[in-house]
N, C-alpha and C. Protein backbone atom coordinates (compact mmCIF):
# COMPACT_ATOMS: atom_id res chain seq x y z
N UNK A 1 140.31 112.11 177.50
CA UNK A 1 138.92 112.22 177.12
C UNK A 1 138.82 112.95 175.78
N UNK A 2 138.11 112.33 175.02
CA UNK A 2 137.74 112.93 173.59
C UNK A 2 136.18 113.01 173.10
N UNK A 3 135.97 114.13 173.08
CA UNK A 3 134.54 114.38 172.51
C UNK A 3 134.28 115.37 171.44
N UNK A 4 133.70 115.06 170.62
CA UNK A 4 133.45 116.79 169.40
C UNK A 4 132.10 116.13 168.68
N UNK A 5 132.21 117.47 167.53
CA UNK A 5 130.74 116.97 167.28
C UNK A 5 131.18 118.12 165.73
N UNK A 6 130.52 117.24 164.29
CA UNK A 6 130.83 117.88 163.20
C UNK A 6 129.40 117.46 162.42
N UNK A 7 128.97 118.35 161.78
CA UNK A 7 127.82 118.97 161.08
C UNK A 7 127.59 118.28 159.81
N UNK A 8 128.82 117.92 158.84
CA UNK A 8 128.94 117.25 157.79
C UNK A 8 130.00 116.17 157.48
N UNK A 9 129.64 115.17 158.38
CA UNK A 9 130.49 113.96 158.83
C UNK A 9 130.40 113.19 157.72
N UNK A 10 131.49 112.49 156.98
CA UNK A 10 130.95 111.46 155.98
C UNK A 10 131.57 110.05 156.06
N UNK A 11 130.95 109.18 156.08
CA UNK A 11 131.17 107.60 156.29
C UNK A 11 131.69 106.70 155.53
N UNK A 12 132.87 106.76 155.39
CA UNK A 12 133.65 106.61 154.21
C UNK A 12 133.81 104.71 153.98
N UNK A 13 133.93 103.95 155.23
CA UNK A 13 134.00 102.13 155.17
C UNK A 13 133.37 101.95 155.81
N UNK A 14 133.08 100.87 155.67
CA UNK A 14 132.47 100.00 156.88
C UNK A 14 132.64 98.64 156.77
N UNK A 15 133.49 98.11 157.65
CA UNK A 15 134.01 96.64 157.73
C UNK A 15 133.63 95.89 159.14
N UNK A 16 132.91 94.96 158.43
CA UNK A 16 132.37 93.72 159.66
C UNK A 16 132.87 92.88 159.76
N UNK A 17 133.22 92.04 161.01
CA UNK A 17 134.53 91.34 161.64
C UNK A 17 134.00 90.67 162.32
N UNK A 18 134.36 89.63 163.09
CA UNK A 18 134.59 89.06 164.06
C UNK A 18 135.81 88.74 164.80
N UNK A 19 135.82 89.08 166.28
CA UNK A 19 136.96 89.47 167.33
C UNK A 19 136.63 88.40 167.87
N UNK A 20 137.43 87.57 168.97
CA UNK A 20 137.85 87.20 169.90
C UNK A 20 138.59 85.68 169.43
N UNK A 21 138.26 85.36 170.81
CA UNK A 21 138.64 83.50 170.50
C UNK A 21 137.69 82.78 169.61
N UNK A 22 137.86 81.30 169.27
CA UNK A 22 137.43 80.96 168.50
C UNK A 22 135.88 79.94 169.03
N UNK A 23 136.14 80.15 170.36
CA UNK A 23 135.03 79.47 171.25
C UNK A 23 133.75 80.87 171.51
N UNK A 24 134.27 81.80 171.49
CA UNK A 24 133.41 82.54 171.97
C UNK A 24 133.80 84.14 171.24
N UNK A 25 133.74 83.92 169.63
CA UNK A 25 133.67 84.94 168.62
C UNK A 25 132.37 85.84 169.01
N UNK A 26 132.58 87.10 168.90
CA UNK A 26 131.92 88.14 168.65
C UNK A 26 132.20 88.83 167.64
N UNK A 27 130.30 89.26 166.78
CA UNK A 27 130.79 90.26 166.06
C UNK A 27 131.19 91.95 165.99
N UNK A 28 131.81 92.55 165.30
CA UNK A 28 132.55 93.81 165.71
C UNK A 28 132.04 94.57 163.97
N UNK A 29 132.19 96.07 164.42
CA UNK A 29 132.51 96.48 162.98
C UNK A 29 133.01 98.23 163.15
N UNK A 30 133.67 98.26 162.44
CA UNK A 30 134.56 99.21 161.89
C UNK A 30 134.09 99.83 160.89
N UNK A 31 133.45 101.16 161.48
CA UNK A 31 133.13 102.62 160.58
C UNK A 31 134.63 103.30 160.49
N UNK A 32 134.60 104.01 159.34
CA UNK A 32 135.82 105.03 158.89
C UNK A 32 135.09 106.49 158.59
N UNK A 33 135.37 107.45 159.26
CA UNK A 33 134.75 108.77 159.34
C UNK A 33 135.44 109.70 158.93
N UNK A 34 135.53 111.09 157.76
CA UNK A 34 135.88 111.81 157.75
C UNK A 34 135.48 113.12 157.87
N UNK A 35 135.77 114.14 158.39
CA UNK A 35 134.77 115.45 159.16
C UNK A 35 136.33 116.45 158.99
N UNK A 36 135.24 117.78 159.52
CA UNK A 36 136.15 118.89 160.19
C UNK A 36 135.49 119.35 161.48
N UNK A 37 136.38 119.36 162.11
CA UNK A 37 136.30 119.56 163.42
C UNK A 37 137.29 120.86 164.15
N UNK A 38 136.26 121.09 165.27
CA UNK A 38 137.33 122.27 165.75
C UNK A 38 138.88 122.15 166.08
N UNK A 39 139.78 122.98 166.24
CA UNK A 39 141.30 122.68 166.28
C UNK A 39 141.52 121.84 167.70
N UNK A 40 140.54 122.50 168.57
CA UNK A 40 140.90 121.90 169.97
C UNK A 40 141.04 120.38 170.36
N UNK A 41 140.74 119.92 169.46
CA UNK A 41 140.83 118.65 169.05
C UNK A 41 142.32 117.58 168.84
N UNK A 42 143.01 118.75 168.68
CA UNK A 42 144.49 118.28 168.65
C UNK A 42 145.02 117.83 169.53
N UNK A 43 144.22 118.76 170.64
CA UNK A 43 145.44 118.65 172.01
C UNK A 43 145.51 117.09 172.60
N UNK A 44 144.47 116.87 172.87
CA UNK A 44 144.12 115.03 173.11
C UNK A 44 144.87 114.18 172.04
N UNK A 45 144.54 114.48 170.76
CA UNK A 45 145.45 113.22 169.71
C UNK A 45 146.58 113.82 169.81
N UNK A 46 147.12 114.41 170.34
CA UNK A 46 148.45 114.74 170.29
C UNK A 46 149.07 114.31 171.79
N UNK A 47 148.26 114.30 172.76
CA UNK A 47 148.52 113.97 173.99
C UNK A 47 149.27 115.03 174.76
N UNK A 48 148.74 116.89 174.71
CA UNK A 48 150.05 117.54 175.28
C UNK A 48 149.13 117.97 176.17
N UNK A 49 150.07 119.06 176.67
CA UNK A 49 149.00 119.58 178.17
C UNK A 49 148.76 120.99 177.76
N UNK A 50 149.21 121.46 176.38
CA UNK A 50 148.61 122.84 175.78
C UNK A 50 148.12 122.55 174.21
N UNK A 51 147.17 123.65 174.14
CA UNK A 51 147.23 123.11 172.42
C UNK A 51 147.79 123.59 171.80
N UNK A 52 148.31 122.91 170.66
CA UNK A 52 149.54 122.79 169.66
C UNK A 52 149.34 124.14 169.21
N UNK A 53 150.48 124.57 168.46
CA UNK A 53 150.45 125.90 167.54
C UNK A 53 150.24 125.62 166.10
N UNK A 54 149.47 125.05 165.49
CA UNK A 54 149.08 124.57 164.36
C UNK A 54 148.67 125.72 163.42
N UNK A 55 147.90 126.91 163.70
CA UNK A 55 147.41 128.00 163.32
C UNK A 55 148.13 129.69 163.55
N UNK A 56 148.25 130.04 161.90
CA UNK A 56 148.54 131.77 162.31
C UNK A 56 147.34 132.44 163.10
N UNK A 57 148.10 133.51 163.76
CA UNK A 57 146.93 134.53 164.61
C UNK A 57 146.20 135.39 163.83
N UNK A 58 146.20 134.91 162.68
CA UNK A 58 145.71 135.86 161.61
C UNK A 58 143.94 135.90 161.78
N UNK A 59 142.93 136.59 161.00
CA UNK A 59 141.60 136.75 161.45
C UNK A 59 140.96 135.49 160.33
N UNK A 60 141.38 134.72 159.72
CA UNK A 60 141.25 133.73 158.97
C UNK A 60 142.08 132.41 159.72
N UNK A 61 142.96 132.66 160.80
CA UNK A 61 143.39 131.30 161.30
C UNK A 61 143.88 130.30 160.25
N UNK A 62 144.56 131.03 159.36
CA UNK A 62 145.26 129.94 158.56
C UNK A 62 146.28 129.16 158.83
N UNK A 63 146.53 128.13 158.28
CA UNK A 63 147.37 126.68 159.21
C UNK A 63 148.75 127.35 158.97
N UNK A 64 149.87 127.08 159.75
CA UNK A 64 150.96 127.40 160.15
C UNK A 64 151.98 126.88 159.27
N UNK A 65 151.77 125.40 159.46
CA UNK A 65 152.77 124.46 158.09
C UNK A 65 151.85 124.45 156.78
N UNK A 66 152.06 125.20 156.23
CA UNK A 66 151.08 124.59 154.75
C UNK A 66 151.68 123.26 154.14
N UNK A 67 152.41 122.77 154.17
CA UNK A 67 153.65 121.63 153.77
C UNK A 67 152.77 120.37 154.27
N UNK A 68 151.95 120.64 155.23
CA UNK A 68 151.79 119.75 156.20
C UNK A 68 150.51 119.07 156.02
N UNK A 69 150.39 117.38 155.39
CA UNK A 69 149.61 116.90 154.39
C UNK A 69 148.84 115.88 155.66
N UNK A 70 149.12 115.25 156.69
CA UNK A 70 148.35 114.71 157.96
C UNK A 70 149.89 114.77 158.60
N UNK A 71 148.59 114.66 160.06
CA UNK A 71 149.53 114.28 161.45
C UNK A 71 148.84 112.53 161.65
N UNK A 72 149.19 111.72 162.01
CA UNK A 72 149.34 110.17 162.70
C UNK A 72 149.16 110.06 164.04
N UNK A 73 147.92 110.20 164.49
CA UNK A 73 147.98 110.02 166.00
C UNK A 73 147.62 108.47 166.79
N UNK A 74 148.05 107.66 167.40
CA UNK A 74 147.83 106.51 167.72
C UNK A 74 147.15 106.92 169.00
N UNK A 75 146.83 107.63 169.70
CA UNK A 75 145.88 107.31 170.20
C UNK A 75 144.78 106.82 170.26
N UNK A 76 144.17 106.08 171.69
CA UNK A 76 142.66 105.32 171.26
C UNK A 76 142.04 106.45 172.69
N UNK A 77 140.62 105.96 172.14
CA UNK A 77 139.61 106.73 173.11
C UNK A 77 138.40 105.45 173.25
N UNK A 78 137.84 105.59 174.49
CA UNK A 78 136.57 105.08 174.57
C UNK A 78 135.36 106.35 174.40
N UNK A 79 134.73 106.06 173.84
CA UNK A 79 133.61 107.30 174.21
C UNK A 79 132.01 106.34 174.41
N UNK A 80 131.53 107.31 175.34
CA UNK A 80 130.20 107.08 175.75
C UNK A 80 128.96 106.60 174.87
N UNK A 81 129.01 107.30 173.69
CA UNK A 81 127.72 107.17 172.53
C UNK A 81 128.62 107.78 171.51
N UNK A 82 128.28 107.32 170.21
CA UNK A 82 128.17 107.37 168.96
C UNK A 82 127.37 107.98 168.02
N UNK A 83 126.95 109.31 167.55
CA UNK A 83 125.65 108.99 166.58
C UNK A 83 126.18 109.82 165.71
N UNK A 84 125.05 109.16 164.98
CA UNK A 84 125.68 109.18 163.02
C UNK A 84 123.88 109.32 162.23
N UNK A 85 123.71 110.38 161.86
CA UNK A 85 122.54 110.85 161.98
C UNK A 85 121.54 110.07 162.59
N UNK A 86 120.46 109.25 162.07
CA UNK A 86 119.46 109.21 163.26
C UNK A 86 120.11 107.63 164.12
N UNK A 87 121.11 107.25 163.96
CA UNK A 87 122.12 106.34 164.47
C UNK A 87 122.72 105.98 165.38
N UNK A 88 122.25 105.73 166.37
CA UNK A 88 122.71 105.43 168.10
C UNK A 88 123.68 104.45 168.16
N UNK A 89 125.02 104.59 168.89
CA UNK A 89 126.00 103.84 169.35
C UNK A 89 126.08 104.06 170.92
N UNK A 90 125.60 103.10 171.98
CA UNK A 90 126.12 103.35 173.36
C UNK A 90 127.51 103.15 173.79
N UNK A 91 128.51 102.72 172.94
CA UNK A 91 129.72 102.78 173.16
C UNK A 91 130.79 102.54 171.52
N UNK A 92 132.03 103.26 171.75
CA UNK A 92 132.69 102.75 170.52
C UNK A 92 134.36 102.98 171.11
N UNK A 93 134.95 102.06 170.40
CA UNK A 93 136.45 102.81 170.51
C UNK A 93 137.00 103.43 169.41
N UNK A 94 137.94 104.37 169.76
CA UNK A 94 138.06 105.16 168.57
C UNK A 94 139.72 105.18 168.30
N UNK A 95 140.11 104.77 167.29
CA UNK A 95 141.26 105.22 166.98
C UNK A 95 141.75 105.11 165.73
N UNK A 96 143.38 105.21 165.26
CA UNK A 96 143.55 105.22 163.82
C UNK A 96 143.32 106.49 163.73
N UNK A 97 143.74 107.83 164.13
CA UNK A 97 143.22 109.19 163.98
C UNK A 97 144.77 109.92 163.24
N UNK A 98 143.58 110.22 161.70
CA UNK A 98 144.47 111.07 160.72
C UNK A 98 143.86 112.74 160.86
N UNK A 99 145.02 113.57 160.54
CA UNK A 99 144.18 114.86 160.78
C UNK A 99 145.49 116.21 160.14
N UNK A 100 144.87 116.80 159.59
CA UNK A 100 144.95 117.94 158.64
C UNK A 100 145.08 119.51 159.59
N UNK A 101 145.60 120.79 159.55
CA UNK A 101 145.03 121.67 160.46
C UNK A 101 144.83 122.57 158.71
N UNK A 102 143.14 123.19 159.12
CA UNK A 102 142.91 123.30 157.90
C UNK A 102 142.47 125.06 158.20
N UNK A 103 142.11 126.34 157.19
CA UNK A 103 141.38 127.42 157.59
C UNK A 103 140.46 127.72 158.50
N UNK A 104 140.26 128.62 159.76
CA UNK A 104 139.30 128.78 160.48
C UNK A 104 140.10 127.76 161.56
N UNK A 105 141.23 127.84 161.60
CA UNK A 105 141.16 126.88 163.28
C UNK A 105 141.14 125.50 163.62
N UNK A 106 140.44 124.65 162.01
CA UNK A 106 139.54 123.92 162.11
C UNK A 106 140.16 122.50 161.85
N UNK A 107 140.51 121.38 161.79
CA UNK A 107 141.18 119.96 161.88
C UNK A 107 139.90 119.81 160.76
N UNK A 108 140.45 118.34 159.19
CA UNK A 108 140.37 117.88 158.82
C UNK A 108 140.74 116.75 159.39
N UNK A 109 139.67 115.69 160.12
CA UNK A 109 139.98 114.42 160.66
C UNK A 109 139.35 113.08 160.00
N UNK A 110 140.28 112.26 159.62
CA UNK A 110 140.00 111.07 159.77
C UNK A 110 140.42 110.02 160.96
N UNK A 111 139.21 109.45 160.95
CA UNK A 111 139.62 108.16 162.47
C UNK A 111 138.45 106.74 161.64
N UNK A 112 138.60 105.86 162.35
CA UNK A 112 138.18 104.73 162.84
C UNK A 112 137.42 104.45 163.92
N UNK A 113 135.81 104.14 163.58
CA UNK A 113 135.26 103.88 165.11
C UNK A 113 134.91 102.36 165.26
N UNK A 114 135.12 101.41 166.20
CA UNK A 114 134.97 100.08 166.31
C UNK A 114 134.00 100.07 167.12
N UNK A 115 132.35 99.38 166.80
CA UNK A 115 131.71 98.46 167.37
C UNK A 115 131.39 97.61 167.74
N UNK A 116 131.27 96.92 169.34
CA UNK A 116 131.15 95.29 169.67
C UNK A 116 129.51 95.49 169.66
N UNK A 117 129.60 94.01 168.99
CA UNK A 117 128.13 93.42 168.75
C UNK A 117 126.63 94.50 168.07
N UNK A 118 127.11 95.32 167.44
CA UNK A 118 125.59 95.93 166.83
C UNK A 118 124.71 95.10 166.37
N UNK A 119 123.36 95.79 166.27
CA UNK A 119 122.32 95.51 165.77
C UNK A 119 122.63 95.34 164.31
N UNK A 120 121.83 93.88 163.73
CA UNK A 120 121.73 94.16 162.45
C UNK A 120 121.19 95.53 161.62
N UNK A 121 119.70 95.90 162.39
CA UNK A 121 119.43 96.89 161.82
C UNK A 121 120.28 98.16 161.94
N UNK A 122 121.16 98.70 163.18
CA UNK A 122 122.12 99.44 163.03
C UNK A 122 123.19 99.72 161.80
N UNK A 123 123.45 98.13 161.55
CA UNK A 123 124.87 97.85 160.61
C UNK A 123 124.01 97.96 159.58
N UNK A 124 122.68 97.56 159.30
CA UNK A 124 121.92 98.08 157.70
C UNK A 124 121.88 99.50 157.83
N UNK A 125 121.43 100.38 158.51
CA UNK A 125 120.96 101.57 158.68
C UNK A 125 122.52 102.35 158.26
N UNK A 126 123.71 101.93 158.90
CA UNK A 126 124.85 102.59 158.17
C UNK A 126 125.06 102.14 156.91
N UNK A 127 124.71 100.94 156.36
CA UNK A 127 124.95 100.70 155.26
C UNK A 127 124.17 101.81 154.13
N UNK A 128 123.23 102.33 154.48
CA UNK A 128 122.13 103.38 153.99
C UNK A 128 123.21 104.48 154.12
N UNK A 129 124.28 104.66 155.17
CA UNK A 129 124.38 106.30 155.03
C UNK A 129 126.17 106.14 154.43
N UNK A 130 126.42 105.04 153.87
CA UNK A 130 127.87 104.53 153.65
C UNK A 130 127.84 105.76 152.70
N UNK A 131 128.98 106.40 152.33
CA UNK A 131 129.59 107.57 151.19
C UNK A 131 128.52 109.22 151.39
N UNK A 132 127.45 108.70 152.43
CA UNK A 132 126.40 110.45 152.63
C UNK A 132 127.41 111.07 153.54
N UNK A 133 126.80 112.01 153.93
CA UNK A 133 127.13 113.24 155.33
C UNK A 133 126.34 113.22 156.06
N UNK A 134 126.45 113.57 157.08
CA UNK A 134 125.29 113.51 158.29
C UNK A 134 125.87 113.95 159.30
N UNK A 135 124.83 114.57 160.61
CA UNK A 135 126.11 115.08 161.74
C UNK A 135 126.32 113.95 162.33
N UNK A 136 127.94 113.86 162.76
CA UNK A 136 128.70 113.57 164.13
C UNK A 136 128.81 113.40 164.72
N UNK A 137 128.00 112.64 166.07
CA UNK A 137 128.46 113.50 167.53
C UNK A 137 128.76 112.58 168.32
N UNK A 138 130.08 112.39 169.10
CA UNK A 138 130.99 111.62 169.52
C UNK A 138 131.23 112.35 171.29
N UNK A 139 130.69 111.09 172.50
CA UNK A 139 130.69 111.95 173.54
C UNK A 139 131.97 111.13 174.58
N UNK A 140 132.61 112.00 175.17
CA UNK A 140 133.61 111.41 175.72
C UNK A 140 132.91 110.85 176.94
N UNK A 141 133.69 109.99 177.22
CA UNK A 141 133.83 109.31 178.49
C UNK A 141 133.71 110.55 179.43
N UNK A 142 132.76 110.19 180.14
CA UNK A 142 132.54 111.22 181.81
C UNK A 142 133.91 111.11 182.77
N UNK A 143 133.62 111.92 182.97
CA UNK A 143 134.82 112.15 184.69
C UNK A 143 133.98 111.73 185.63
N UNK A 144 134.78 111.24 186.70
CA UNK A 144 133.33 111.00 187.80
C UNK A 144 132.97 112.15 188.45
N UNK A 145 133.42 113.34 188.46
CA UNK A 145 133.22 114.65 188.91
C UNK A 145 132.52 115.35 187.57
N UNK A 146 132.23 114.94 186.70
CA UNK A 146 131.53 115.78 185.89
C UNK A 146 130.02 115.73 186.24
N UNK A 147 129.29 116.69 185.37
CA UNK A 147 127.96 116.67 185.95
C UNK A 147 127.27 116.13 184.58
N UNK A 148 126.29 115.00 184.75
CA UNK A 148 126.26 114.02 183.58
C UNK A 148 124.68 114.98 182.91
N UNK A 149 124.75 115.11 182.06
CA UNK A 149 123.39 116.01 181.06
C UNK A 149 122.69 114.93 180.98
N UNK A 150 121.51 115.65 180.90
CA UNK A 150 120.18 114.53 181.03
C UNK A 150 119.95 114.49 179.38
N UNK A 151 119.01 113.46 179.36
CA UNK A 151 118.74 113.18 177.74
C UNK A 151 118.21 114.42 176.98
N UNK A 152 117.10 114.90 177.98
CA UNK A 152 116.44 115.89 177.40
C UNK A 152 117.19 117.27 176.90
N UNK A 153 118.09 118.00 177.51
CA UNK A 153 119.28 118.38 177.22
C UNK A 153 120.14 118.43 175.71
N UNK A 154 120.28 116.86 175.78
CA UNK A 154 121.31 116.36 174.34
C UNK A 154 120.20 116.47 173.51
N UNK A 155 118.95 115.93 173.62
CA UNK A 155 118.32 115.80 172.54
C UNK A 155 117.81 117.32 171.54
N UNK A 156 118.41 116.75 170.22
CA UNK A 156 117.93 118.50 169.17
C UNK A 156 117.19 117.77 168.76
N UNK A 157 115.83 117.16 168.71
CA UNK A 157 114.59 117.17 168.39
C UNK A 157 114.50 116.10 167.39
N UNK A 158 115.60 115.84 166.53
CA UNK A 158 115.59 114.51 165.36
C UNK A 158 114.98 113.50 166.20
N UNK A 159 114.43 112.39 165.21
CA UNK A 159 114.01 110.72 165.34
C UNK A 159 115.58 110.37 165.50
N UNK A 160 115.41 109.44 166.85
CA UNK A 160 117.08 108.46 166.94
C UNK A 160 116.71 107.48 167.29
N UNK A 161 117.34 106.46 166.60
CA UNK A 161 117.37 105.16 166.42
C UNK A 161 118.41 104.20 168.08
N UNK A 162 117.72 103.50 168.71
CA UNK A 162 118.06 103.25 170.23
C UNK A 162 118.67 102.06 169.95
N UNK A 163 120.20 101.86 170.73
CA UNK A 163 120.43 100.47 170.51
C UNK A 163 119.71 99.95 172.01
């Protein structure tokens, strides 16, 4: 399960596709995101059962390898919703995850998020925020033992756009 959420996310591609067979093509598209995100973030693209030692214990949390220019994680994720400022995704897969361990703790990440079938106006509305910043927020897949947050909850008060 992978979920985080970054403040000054920026939307670096966006490539529209079509997936499947040739009888029954769907369209798809591929956002490219780059952010900083908290370190805890590693432990999942890395796939361990502790998190990595990427960071000195110092009161600045500076990165451990300075040498160290990305990590390559092939992991994929499904996550629940997508949003990209006022930008609703009910599902995406995520992978292609590049990532940095940078001051403060904090991961420099790039990934790849893939959408089946968006809205035109969705795929215009990113086309509006292609090269801006905007927040982030990427929700993992539930556990079936988790306790699921109601809308009212998630919602911080912005206009969001509903697929």
């Amino acid at each position: 399960m992978l979920g985080f959420s970054a403040e000054q996310a920026k939307l670096t591609s966006i490539n529209v596709r079509t997936q499947g067979n040739e009888e029954s093509p769907v369209e798809a598209v591929d956002f490219k995101f780059e952010c900083v995100v908290g370190g805890a973030v590693a432990q999942p693209l890395l796939g361990t059962d502790e998190m990595p030692n990427l960071w000195h214990e110092n009161k600045d949390r500076d990165p451990l390898y300075t040498g160290l220019t990305s990590i390559i994680s092939w992991a994929a994720f499904s996550a629940d919703k997508l949003n990209f400022s006022a930008v609703r995704f009910k599902a995406a897969d995520l992978k292609k995850f590049s990532f940095k361990p940078v001051a403060g703790g904090k991961l420099e990440l790039t990934f790849t998020a893939s959408i089946t079938e968006p809205t035109d106006s969705q795929v215009n509305n990113m086309r509006h925020l292609l090269k801006g910043k905007a927040k982030l927020v990427v929700a993992a897949e539930r556990d079936l033992f988790d306790d699921p947050k109601s809308e009212e909850e998630e919602d911080d008060g912005q206009e969001k756009l509903d697929v």
